[in-house]
PDB file of N, CA and C in Angstrom:
ATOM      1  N   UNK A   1      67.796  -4.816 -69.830  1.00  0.00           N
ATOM      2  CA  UNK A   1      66.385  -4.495 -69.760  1.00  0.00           C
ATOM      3  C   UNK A   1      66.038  -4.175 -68.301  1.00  0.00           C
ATOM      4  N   UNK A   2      65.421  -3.110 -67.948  1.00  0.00           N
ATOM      5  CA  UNK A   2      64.898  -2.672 -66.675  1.00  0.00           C
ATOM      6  C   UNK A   2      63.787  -3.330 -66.151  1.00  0.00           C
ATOM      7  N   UNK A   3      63.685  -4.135 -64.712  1.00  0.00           N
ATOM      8  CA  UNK A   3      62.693  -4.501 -63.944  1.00  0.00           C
ATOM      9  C   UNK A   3      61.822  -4.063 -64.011  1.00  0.00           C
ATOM     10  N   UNK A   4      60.424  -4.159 -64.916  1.00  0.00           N
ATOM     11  CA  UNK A   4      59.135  -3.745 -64.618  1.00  0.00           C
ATOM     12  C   UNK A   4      58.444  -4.253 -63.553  1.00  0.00           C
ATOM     13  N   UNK A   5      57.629  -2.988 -62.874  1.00  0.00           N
ATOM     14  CA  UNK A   5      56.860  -3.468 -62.033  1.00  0.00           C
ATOM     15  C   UNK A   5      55.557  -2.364 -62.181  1.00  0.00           C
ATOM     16  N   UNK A   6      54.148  -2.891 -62.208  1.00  0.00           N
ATOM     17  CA  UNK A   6      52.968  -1.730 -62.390  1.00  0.00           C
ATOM     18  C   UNK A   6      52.940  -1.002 -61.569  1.00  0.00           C
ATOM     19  N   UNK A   7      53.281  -0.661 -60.488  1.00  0.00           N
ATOM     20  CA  UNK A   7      53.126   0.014 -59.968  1.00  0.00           C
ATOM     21  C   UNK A   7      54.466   1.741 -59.673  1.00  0.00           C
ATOM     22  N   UNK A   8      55.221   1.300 -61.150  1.00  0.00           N
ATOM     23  CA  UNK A   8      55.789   2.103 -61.511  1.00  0.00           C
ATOM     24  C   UNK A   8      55.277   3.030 -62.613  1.00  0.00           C
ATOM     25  N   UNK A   9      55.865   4.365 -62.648  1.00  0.00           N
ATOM     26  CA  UNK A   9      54.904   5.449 -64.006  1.00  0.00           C
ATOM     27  C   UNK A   9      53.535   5.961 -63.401  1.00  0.00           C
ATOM     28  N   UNK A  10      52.590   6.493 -63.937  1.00  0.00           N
ATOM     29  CA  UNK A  10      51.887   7.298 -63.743  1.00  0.00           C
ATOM     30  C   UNK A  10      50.467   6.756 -63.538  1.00  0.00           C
ATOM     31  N   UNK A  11      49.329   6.334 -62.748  1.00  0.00           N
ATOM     32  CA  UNK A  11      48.394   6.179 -63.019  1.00  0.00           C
ATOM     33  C   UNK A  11      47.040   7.160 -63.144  1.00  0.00           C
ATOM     34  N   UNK A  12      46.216   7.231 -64.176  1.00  0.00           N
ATOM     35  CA  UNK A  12      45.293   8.834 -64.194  1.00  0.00           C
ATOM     36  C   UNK A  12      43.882   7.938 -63.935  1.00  0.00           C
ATOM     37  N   UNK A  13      43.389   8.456 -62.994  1.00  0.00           N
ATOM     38  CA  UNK A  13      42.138   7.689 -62.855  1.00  0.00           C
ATOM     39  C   UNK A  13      40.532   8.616 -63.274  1.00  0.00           C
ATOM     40  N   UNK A  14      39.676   7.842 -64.062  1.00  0.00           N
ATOM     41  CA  UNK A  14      38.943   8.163 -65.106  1.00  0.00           C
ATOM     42  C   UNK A  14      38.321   9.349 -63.751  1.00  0.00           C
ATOM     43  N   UNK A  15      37.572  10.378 -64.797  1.00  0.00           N
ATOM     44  CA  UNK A  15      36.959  12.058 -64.595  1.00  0.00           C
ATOM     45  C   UNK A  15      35.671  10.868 -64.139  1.00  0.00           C
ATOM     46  N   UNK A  16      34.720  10.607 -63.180  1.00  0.00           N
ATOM     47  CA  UNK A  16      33.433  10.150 -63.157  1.00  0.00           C
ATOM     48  C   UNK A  16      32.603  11.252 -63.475  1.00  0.00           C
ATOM     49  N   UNK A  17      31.198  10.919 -63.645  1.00  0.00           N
ATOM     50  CA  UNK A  17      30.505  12.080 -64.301  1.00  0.00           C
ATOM     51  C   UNK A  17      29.358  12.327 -63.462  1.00  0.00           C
ATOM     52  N   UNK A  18      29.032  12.984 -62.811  1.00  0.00           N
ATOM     53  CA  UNK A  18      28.003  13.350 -61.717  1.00  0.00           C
ATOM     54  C   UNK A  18      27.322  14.596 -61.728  1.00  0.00           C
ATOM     55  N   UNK A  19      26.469  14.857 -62.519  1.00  0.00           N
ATOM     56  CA  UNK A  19      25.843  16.357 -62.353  1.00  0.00           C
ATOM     57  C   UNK A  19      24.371  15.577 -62.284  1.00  0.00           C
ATOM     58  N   UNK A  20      23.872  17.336 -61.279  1.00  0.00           N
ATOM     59  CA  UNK A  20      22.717  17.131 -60.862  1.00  0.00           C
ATOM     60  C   UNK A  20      22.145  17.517 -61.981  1.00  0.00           C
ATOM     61  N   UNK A  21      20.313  16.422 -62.031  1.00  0.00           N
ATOM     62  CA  UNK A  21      19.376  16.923 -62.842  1.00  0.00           C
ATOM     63  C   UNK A  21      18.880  18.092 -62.465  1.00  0.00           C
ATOM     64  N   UNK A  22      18.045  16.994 -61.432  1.00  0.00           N
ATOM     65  CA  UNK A  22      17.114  18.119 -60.589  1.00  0.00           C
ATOM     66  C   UNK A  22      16.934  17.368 -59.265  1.00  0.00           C
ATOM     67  N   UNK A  23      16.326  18.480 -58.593  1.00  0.00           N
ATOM     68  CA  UNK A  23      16.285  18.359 -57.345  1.00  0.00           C
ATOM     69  C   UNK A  23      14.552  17.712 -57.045  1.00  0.00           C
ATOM     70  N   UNK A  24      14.605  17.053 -55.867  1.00  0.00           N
ATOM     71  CA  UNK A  24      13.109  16.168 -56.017  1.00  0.00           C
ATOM     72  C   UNK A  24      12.591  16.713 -55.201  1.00  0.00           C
ATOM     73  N   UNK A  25      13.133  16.800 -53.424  1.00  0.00           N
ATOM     74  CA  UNK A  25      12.538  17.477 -52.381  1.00  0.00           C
ATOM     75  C   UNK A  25      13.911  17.578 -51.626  1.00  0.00           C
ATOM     76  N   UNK A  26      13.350  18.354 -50.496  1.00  0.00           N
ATOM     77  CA  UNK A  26      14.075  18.804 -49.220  1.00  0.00           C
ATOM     78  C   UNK A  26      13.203  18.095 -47.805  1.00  0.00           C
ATOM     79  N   UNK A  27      13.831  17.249 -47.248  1.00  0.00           N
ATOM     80  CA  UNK A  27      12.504  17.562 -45.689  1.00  0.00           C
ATOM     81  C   UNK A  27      13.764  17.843 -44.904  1.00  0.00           C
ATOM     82  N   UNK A  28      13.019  17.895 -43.682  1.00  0.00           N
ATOM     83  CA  UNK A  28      13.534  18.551 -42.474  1.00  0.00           C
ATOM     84  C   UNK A  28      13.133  18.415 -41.064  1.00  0.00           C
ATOM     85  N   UNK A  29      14.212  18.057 -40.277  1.00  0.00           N
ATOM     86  CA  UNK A  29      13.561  17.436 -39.040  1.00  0.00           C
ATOM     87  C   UNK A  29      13.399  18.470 -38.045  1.00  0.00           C
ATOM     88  N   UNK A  30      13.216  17.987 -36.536  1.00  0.00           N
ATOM     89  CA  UNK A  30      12.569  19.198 -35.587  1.00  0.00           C
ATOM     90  C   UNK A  30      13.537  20.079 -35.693  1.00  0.00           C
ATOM     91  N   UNK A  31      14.786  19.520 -34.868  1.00  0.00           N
ATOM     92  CA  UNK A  31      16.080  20.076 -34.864  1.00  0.00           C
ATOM     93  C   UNK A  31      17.062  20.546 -35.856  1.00  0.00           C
ATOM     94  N   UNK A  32      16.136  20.491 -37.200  1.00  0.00           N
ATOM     95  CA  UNK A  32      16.991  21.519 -38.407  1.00  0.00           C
ATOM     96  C   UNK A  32      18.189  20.554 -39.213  1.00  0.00           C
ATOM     97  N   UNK A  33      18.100  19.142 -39.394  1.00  0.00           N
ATOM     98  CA  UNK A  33      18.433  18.675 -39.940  1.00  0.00           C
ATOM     99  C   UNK A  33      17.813  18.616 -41.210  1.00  0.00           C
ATOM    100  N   UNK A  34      18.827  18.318 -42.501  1.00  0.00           N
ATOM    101  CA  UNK A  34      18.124  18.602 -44.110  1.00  0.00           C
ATOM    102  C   UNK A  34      18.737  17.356 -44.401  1.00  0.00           C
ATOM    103  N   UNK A  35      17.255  16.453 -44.957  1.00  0.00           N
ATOM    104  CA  UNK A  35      17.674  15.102 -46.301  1.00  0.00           C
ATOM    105  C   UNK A  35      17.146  15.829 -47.586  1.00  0.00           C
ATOM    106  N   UNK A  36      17.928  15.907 -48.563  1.00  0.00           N
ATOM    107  CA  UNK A  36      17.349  15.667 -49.737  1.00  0.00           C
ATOM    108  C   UNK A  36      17.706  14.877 -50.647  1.00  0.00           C
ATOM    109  N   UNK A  37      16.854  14.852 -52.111  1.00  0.00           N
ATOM    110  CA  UNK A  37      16.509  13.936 -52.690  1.00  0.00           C
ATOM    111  C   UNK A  37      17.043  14.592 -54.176  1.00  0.00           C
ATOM    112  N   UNK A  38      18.056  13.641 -54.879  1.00  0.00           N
ATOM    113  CA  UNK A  38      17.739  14.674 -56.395  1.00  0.00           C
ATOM    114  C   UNK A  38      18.173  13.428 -57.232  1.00  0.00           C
ATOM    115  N   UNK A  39      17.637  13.639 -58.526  1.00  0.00           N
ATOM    116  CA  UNK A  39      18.106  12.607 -59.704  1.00  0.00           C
ATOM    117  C   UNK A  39      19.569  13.217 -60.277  1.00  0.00           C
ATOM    118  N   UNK A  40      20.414  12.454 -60.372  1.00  0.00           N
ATOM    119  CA  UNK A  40      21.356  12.882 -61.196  1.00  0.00           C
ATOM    120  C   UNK A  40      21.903  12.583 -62.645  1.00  0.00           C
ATOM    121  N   UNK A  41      22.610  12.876 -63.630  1.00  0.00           N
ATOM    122  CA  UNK A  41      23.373  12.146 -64.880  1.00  0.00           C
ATOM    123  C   UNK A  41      24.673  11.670 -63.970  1.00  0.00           C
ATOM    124  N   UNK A  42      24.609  10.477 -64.515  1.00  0.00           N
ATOM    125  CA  UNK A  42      25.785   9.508 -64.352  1.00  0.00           C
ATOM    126  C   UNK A  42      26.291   9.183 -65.932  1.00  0.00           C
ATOM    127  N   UNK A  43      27.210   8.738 -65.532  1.00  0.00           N
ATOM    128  CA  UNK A  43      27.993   7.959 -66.983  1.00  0.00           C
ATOM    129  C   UNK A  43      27.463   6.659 -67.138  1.00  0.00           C
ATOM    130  N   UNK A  44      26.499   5.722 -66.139  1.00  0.00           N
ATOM    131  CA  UNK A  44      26.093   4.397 -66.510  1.00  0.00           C
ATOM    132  C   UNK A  44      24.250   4.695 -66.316  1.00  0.00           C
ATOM    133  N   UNK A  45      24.019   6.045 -66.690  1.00  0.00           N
ATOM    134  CA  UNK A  45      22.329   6.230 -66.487  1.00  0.00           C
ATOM    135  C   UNK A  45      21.880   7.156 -65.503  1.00  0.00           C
ATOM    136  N   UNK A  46      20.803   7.172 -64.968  1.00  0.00           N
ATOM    137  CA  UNK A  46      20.468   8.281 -63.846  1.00  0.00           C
ATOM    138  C   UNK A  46      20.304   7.544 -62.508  1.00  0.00           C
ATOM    139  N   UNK A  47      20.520   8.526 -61.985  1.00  0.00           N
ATOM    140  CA  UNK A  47      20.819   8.149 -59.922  1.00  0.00           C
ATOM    141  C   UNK A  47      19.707   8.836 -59.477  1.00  0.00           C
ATOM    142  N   UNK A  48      19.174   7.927 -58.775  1.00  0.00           N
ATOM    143  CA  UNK A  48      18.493   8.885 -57.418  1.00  0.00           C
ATOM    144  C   UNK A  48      19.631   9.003 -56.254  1.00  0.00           C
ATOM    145  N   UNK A  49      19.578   9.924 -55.819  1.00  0.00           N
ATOM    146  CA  UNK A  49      20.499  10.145 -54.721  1.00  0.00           C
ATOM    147  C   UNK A  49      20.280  11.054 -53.425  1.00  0.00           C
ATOM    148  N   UNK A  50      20.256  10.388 -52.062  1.00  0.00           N
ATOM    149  CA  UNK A  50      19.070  10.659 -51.286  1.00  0.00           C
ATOM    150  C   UNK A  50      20.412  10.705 -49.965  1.00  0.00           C
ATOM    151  N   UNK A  51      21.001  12.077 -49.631  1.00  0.00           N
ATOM    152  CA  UNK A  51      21.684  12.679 -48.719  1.00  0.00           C
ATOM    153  C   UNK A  51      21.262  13.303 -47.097  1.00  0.00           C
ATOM    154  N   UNK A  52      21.700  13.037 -46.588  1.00  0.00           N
ATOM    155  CA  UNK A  52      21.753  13.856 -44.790  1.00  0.00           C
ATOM    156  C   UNK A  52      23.103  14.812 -45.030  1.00  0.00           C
ATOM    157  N   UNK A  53      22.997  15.977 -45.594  1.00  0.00           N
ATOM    158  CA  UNK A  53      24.140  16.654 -45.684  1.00  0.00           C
ATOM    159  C   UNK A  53      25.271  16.191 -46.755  1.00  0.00           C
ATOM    160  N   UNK A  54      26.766  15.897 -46.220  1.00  0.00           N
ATOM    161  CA  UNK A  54      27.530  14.741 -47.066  1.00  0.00           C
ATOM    162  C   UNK A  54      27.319  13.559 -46.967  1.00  0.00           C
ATOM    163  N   UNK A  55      26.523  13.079 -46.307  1.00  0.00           N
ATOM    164  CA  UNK A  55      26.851  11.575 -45.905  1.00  0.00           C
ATOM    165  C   UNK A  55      25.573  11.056 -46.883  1.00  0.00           C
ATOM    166  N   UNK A  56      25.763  10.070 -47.617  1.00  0.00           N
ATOM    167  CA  UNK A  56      24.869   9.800 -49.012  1.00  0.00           C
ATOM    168  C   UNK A  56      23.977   8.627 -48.303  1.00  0.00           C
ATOM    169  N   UNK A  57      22.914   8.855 -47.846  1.00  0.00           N
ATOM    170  CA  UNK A  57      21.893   7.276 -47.313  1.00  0.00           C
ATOM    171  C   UNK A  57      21.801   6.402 -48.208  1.00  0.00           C
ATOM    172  N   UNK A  58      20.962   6.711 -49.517  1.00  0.00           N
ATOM    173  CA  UNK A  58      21.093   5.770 -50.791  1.00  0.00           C
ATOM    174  C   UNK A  58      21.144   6.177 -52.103  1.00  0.00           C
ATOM    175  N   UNK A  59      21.551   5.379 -52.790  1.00  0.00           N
ATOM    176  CA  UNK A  59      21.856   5.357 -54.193  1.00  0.00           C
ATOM    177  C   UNK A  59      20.991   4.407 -55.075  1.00  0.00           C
ATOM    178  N   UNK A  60      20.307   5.095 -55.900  1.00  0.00           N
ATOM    179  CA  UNK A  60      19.437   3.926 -56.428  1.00  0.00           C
ATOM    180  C   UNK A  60      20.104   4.073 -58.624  1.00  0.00           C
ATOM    181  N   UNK A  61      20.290   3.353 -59.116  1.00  0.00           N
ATOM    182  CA  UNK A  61      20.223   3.379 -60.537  1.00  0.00           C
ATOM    183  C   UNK A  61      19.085   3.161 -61.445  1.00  0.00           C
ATOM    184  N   UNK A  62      19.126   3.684 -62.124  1.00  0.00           N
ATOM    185  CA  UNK A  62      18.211   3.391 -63.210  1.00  0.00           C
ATOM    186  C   UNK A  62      18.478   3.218 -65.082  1.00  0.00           C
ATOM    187  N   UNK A  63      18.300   2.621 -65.552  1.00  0.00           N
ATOM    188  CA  UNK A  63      18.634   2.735 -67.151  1.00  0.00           C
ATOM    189  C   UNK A  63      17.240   2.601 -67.781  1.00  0.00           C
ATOM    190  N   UNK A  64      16.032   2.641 -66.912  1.00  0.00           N
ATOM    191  CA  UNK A  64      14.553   2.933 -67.802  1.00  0.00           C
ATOM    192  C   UNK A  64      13.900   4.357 -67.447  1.00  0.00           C
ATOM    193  N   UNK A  65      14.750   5.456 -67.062  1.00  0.00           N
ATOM    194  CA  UNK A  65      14.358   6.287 -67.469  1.00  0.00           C
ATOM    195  C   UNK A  65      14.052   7.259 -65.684  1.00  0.00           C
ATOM    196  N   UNK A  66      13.348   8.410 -65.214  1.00  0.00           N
ATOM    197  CA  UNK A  66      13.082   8.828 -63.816  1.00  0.00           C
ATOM    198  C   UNK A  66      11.833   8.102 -62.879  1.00  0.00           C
ATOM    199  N   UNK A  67      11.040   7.231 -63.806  1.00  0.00           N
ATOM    200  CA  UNK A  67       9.669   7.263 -62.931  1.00  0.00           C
ATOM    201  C   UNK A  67      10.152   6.207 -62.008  1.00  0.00           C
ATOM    202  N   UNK A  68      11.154   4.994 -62.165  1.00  0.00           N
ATOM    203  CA  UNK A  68      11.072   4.556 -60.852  1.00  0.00           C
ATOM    204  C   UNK A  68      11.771   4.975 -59.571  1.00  0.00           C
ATOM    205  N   UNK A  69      12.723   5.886 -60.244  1.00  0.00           N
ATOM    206  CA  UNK A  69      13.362   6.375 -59.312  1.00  0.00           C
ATOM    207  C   UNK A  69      12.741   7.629 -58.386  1.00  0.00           C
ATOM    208  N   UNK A  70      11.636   8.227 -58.924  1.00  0.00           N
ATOM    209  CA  UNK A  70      10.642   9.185 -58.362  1.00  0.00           C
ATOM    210  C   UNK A  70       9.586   7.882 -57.576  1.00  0.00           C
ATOM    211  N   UNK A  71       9.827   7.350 -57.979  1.00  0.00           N
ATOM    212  CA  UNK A  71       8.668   6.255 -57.216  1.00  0.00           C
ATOM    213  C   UNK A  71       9.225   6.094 -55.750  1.00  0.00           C
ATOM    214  N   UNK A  72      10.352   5.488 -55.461  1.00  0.00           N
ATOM    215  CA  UNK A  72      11.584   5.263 -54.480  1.00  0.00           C
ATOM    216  C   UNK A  72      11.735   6.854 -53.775  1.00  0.00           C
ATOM    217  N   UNK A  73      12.057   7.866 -54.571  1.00  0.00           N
ATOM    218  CA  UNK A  73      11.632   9.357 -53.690  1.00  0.00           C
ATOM    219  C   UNK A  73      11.191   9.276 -52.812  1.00  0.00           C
ATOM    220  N   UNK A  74       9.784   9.068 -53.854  1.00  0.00           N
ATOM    221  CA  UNK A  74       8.587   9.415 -53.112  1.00  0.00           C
ATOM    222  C   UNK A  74       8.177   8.629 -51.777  1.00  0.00           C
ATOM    223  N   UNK A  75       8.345   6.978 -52.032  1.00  0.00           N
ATOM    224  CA  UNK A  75       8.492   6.390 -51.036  1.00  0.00           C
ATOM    225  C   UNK A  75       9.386   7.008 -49.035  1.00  0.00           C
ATOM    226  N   UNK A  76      10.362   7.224 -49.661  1.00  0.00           N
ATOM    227  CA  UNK A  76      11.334   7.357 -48.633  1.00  0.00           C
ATOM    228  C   UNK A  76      10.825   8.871 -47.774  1.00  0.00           C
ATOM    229  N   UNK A  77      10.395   9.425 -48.699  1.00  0.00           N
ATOM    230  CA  UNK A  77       9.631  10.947 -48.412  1.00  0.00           C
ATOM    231  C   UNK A  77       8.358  10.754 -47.623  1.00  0.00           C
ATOM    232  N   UNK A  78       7.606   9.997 -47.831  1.00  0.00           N
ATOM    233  CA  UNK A  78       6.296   9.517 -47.131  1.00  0.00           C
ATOM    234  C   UNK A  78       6.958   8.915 -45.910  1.00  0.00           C
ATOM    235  N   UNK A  79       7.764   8.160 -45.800  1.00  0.00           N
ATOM    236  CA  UNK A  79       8.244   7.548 -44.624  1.00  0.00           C
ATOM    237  C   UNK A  79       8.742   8.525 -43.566  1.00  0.00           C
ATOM    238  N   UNK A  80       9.639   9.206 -44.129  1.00  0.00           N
ATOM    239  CA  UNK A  80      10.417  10.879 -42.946  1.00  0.00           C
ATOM    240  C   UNK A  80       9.110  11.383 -42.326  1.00  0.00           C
ATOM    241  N   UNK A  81       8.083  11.555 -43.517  1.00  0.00           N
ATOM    242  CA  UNK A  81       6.905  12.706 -43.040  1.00  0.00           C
ATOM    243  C   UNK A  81       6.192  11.499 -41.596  1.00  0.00           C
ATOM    244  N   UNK A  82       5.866  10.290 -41.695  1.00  0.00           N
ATOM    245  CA  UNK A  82       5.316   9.635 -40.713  1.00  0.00           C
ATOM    246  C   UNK A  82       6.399   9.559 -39.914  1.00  0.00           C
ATOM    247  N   UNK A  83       7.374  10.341 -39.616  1.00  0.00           N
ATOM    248  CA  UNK A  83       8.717  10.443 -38.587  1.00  0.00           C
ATOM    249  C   UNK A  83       8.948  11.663 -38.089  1.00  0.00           C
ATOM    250  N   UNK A  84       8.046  12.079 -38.340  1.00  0.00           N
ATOM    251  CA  UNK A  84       7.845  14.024 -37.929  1.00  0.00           C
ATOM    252  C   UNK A  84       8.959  15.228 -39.142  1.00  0.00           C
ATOM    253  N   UNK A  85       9.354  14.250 -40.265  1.00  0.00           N
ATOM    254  CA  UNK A  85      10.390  15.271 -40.838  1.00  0.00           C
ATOM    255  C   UNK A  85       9.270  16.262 -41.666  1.00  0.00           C
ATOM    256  N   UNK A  86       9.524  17.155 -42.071  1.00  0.00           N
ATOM    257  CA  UNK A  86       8.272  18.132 -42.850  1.00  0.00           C
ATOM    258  C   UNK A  86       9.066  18.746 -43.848  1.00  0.00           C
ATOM    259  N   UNK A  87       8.512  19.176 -44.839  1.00  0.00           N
ATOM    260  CA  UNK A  87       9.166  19.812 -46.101  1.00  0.00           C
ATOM    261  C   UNK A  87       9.040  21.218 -45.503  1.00  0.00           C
ATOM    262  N   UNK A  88      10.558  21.908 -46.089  1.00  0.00           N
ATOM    263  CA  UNK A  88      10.144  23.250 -45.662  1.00  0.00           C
ATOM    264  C   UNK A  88      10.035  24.172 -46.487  1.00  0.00           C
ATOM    265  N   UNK A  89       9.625  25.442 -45.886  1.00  0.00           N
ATOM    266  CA  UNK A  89       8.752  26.604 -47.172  1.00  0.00           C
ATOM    267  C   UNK A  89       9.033  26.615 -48.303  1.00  0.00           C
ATOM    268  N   UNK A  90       8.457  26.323 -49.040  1.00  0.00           N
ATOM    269  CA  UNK A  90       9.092  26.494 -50.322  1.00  0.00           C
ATOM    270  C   UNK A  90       9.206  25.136 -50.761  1.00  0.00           C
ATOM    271  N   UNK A  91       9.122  23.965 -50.363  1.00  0.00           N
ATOM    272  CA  UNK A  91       9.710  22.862 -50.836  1.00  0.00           C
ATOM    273  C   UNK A  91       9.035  21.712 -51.907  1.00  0.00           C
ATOM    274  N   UNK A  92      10.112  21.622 -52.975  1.00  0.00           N
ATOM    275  CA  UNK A  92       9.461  20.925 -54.122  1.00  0.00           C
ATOM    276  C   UNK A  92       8.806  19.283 -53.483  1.00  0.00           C
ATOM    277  N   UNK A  93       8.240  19.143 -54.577  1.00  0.00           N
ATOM    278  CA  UNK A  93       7.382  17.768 -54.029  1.00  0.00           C
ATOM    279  C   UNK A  93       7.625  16.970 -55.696  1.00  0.00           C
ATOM    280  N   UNK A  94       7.911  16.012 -55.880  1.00  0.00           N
ATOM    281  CA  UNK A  94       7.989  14.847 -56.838  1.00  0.00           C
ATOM    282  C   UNK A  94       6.487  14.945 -57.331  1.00  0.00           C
TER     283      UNK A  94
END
């Protein structure tokens, strides 16, 4: 009988599921930096998910549905704007 050990053979690690809903807002600072904000489908419910480019600031979950997670948006969005960030042309609002 051959020595098993797990970390022999193949391991396939699960597809996660991440598509965007929609998008919530964009702001934007003096110097042309972009946060935005979008809800996503997950495999355990919907995400708010609130980016500086790649780098992800926060992650919020939800399993009752978008309004608290538009609540939390909206929050974090009011906060940039009292930080000089501004939505730019065109930019959706929650």
């Amino acid at each position: 009988m051959p020595d098993y050990t797990p970390f022999s053979g193949s391991y396939r690690t699960p597809h996660a599921r991440l598509e965007r809903s929609r998008e919530l807002w964009t702001m934007r600072s003096a110097v042309g930096k972009e946060i935005t904000a979008g809800i996503f489908d997950v495999a355990t419910g919907r995400e708010l998910r609130v980016a500086l480019g790649d780098e992800l600031l926060e992650s919020r979950l939800s399993r009752q549905g978008d309004t608290p997670l538009e609540v939390r948006a909206s929050e974090i969005r009011n906060l940039l704007a009292t930080r000089g960030w501004r939505e730019p042309d065109g930019g959706q609002r929650v």
